[in-house]
N, C-alpha and C. Protein backbone atom coordinates (compact mmCIF):
# COMPACT_ATOMS: atom_id res chain seq x y z
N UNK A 1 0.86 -1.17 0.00
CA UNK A 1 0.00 0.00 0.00
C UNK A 1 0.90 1.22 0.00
N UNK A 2 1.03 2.31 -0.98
CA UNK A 2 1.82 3.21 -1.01
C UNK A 2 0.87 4.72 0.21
N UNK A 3 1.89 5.05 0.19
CA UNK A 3 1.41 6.22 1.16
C UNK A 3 1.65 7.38 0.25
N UNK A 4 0.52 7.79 0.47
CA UNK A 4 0.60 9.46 -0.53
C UNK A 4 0.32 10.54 0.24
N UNK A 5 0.77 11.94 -0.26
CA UNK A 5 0.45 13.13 0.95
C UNK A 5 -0.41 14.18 0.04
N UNK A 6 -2.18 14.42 0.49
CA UNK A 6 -2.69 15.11 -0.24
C UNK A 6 -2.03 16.40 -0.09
N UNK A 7 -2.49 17.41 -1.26
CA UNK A 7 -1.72 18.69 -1.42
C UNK A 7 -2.85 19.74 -1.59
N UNK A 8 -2.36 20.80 -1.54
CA UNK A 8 -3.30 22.05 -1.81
C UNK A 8 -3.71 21.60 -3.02
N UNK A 9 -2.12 21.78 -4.00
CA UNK A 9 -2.93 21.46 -5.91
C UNK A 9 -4.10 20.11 -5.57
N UNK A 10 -4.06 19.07 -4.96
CA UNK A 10 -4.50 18.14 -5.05
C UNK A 10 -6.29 18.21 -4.42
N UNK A 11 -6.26 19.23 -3.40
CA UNK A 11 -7.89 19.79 -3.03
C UNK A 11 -7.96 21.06 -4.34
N UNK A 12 -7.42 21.48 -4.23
CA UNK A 12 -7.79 22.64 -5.64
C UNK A 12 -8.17 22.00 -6.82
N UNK A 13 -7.68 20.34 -7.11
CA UNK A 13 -7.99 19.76 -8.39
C UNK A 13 -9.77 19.51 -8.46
N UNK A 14 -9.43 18.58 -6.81
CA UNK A 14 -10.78 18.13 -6.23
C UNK A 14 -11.84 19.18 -6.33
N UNK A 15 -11.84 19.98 -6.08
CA UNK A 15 -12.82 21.19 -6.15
C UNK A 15 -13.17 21.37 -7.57
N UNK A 16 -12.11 21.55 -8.41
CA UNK A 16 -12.66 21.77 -9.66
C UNK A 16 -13.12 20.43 -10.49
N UNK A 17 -12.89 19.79 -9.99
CA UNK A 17 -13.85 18.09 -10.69
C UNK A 17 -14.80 18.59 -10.02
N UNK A 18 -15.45 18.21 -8.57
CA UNK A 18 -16.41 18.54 -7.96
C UNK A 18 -17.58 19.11 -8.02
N UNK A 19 -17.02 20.44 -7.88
CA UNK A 19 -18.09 21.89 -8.32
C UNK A 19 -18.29 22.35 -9.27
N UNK A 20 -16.73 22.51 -9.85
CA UNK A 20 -17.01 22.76 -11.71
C UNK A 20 -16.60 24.50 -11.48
N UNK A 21 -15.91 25.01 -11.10
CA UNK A 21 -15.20 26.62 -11.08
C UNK A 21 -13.99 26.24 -11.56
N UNK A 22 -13.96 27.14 -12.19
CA UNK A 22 -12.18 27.21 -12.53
C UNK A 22 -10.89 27.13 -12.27
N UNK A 23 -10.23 26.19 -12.61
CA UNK A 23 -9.32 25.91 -12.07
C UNK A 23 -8.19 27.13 -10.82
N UNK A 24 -8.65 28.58 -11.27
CA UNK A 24 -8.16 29.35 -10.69
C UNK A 24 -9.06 29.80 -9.42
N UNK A 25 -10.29 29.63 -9.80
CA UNK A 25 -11.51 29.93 -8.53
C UNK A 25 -11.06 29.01 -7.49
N UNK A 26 -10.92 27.43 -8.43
CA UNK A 26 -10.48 26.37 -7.28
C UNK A 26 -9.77 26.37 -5.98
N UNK A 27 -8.47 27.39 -6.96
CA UNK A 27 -7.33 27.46 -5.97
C UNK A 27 -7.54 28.57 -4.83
N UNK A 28 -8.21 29.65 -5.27
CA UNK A 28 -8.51 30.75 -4.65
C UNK A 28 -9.66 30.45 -3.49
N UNK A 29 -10.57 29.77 -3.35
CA UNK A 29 -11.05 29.02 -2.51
C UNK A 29 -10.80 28.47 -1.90
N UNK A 30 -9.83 27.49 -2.11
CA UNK A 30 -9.09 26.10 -0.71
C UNK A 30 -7.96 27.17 -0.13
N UNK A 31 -6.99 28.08 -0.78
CA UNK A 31 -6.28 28.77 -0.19
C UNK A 31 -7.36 29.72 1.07
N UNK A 32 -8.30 30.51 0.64
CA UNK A 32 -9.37 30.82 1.31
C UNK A 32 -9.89 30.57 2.33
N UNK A 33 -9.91 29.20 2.61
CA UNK A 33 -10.71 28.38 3.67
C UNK A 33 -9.42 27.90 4.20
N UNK A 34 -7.87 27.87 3.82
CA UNK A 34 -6.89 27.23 4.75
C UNK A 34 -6.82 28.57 5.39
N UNK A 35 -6.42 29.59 4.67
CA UNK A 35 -6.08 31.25 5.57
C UNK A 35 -7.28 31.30 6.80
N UNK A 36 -7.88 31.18 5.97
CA UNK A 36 -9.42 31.69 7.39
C UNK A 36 -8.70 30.79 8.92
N UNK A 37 -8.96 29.09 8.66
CA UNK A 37 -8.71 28.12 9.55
C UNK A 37 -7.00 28.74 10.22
N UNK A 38 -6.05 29.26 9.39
CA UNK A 38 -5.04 29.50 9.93
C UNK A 38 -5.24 30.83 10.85
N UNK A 39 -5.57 31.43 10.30
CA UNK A 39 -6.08 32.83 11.02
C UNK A 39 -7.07 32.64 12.51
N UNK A 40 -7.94 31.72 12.34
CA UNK A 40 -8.81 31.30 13.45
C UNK A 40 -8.14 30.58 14.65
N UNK A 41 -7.01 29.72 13.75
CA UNK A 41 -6.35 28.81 15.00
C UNK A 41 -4.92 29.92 15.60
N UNK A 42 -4.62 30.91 14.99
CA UNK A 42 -3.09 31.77 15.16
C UNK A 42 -4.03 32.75 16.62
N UNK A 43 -5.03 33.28 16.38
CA UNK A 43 -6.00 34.40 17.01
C UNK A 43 -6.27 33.14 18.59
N UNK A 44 -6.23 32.01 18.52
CA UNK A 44 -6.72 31.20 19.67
C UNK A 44 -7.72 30.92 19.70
N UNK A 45 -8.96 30.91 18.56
CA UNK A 45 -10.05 30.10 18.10
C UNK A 45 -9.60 28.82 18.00
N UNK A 46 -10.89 28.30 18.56
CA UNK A 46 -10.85 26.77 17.85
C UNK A 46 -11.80 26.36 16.76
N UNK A 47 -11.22 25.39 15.78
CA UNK A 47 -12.01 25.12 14.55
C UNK A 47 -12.34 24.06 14.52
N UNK A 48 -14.13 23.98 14.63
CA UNK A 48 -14.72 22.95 14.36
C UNK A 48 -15.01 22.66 13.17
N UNK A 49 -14.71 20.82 11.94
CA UNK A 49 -15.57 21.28 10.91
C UNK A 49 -16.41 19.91 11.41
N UNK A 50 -17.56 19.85 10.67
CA UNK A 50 -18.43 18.85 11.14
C UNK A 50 -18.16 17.56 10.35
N UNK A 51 -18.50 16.27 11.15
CA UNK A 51 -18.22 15.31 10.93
C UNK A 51 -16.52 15.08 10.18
N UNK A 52 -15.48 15.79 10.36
CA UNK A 52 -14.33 16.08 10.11
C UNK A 52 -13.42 15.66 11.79
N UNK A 53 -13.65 16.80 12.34
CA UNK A 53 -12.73 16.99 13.40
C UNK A 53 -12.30 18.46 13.71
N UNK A 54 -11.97 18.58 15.15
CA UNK A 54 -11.12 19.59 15.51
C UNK A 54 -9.93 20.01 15.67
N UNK A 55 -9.72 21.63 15.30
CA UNK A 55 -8.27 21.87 15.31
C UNK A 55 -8.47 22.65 16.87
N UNK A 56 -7.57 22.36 17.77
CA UNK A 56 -7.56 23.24 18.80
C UNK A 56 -6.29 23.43 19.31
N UNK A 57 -5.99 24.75 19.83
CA UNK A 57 -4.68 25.44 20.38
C UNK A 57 -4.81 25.11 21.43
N UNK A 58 -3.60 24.29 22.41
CA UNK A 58 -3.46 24.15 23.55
C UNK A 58 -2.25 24.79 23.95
N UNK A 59 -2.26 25.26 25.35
CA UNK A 59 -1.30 26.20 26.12
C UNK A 59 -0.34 25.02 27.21
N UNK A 60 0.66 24.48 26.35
CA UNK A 60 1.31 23.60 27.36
C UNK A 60 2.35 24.98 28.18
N UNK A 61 2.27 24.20 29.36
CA UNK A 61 3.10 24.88 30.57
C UNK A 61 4.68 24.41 30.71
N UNK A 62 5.17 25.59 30.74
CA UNK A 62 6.73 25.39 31.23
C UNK A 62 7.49 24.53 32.16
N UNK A 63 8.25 23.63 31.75
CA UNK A 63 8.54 22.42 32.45
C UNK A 63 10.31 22.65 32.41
N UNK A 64 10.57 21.27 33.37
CA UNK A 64 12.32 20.82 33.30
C UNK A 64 12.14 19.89 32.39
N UNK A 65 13.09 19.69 30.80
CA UNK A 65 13.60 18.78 30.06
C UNK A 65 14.72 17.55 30.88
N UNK A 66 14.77 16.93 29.81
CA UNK A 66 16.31 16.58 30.12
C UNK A 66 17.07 16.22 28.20
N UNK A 67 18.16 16.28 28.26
CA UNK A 67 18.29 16.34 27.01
C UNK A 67 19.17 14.51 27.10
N UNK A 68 18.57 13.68 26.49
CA UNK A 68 18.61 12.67 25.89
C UNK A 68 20.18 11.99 26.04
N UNK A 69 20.97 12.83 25.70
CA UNK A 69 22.44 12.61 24.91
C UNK A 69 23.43 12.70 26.18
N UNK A 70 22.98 13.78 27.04
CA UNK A 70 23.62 14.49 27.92
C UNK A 70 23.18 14.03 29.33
N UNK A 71 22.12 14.29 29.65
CA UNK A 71 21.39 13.81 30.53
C UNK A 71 21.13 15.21 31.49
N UNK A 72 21.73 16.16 30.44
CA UNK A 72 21.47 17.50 31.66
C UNK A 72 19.88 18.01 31.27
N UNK A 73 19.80 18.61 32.40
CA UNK A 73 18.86 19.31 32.68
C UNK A 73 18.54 20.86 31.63
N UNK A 74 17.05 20.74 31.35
CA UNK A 74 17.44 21.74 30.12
C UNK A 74 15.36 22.76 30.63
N UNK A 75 15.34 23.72 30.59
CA UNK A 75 14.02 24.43 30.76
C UNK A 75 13.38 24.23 29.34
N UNK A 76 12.34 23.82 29.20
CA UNK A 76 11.35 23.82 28.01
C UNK A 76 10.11 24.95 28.44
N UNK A 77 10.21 26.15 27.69
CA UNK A 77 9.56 27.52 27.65
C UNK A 77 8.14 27.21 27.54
N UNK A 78 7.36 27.99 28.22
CA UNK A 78 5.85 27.99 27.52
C UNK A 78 5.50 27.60 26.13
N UNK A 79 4.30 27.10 25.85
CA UNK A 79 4.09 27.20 24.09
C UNK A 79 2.83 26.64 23.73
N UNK A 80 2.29 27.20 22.99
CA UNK A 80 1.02 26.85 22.19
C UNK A 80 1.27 25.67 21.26
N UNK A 81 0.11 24.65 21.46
CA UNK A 81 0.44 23.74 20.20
C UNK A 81 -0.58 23.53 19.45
N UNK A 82 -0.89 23.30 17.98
CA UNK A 82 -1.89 22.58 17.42
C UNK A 82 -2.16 20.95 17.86
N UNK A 83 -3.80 21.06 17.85
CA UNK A 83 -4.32 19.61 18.48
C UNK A 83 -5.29 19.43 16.98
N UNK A 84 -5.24 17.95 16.59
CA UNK A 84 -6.16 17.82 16.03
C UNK A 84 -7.18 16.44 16.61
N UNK A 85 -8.44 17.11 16.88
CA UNK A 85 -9.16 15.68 17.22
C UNK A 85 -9.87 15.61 15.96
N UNK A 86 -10.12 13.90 15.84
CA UNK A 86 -11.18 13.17 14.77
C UNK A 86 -12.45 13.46 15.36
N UNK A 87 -13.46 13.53 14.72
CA UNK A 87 -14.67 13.30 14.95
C UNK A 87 -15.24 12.05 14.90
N UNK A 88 -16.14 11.26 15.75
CA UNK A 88 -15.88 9.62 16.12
C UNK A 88 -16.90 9.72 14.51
N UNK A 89 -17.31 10.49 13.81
CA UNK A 89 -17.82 9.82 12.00
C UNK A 89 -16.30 9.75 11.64
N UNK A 90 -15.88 10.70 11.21
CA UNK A 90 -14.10 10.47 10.82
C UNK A 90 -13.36 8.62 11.59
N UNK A 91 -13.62 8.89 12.58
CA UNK A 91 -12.87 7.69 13.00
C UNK A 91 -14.00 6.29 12.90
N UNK A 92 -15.29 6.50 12.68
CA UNK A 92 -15.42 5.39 12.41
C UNK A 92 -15.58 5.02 10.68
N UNK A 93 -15.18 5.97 9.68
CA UNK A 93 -14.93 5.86 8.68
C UNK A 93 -13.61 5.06 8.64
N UNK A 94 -12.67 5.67 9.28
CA UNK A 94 -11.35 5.47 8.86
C UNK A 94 -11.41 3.93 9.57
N UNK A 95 -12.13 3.49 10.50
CA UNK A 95 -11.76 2.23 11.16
C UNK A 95 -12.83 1.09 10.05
N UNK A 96 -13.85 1.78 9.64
CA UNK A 96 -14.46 0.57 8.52
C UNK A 96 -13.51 0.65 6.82
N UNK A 97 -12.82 1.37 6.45
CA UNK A 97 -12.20 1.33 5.74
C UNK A 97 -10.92 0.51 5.39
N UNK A 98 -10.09 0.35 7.24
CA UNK A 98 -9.63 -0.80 7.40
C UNK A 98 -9.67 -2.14 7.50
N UNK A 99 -10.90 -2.37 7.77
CA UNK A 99 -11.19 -3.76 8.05
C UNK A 99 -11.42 -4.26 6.41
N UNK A 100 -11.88 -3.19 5.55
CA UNK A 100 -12.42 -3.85 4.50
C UNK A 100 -10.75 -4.03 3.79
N UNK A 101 -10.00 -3.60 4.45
CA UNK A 101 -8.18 -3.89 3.63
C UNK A 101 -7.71 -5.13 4.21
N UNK A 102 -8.72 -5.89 5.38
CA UNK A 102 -7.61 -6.39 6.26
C UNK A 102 -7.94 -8.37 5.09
């Protein structure tokens, strides 16, 4: 089973099979709806899409590391991270999709 990585061109194609706008509307749209979602999640919104999943910013707290190699002691700074949860339709798609591979 090869592993592939969808792409912007590759939802911009999708859109224009799909809906039928122009290949340039296409692009101007999915870029559109990624800016918005980027803009929503940078501001500290969270983005719900339905039956998709959520993107949500979490505020991890400042801790002691240790660094691996060394074994010293190292401070890891405050920081925001992207979270993505499935939506249990998403995950029970993705889990009947497997069984039908197995």
């Amino acid at each position: 089973m090869g592993k592939r990585t969808v792409t912007r061109a590759d939802l911009s194609e999708a859109v224009y099979q799909e809906v039928g706008l122009s290949r340039n509307e296409s692009t101007e749209l999915v870029e559109s709806i990624l800016s918005e979602i980027s803009s929503s999640l940078v501001s500290g919104e969270n983005v719900k899409i339905s039956s998709f999943g959520s993107f949500l910013v979490r505020h991890k707290g400042g801790r002691i590391g240790r660094n691996p190699k060394t074994g010293e002691e190292v401070p890891i700074e405050p920081r925001r991270v992207l979270v993505f949860r499935p939506s249990q339709v998403m995950k029970e798609r993705i889990a009947t999709s497997l069984k039908g591979r197995a």
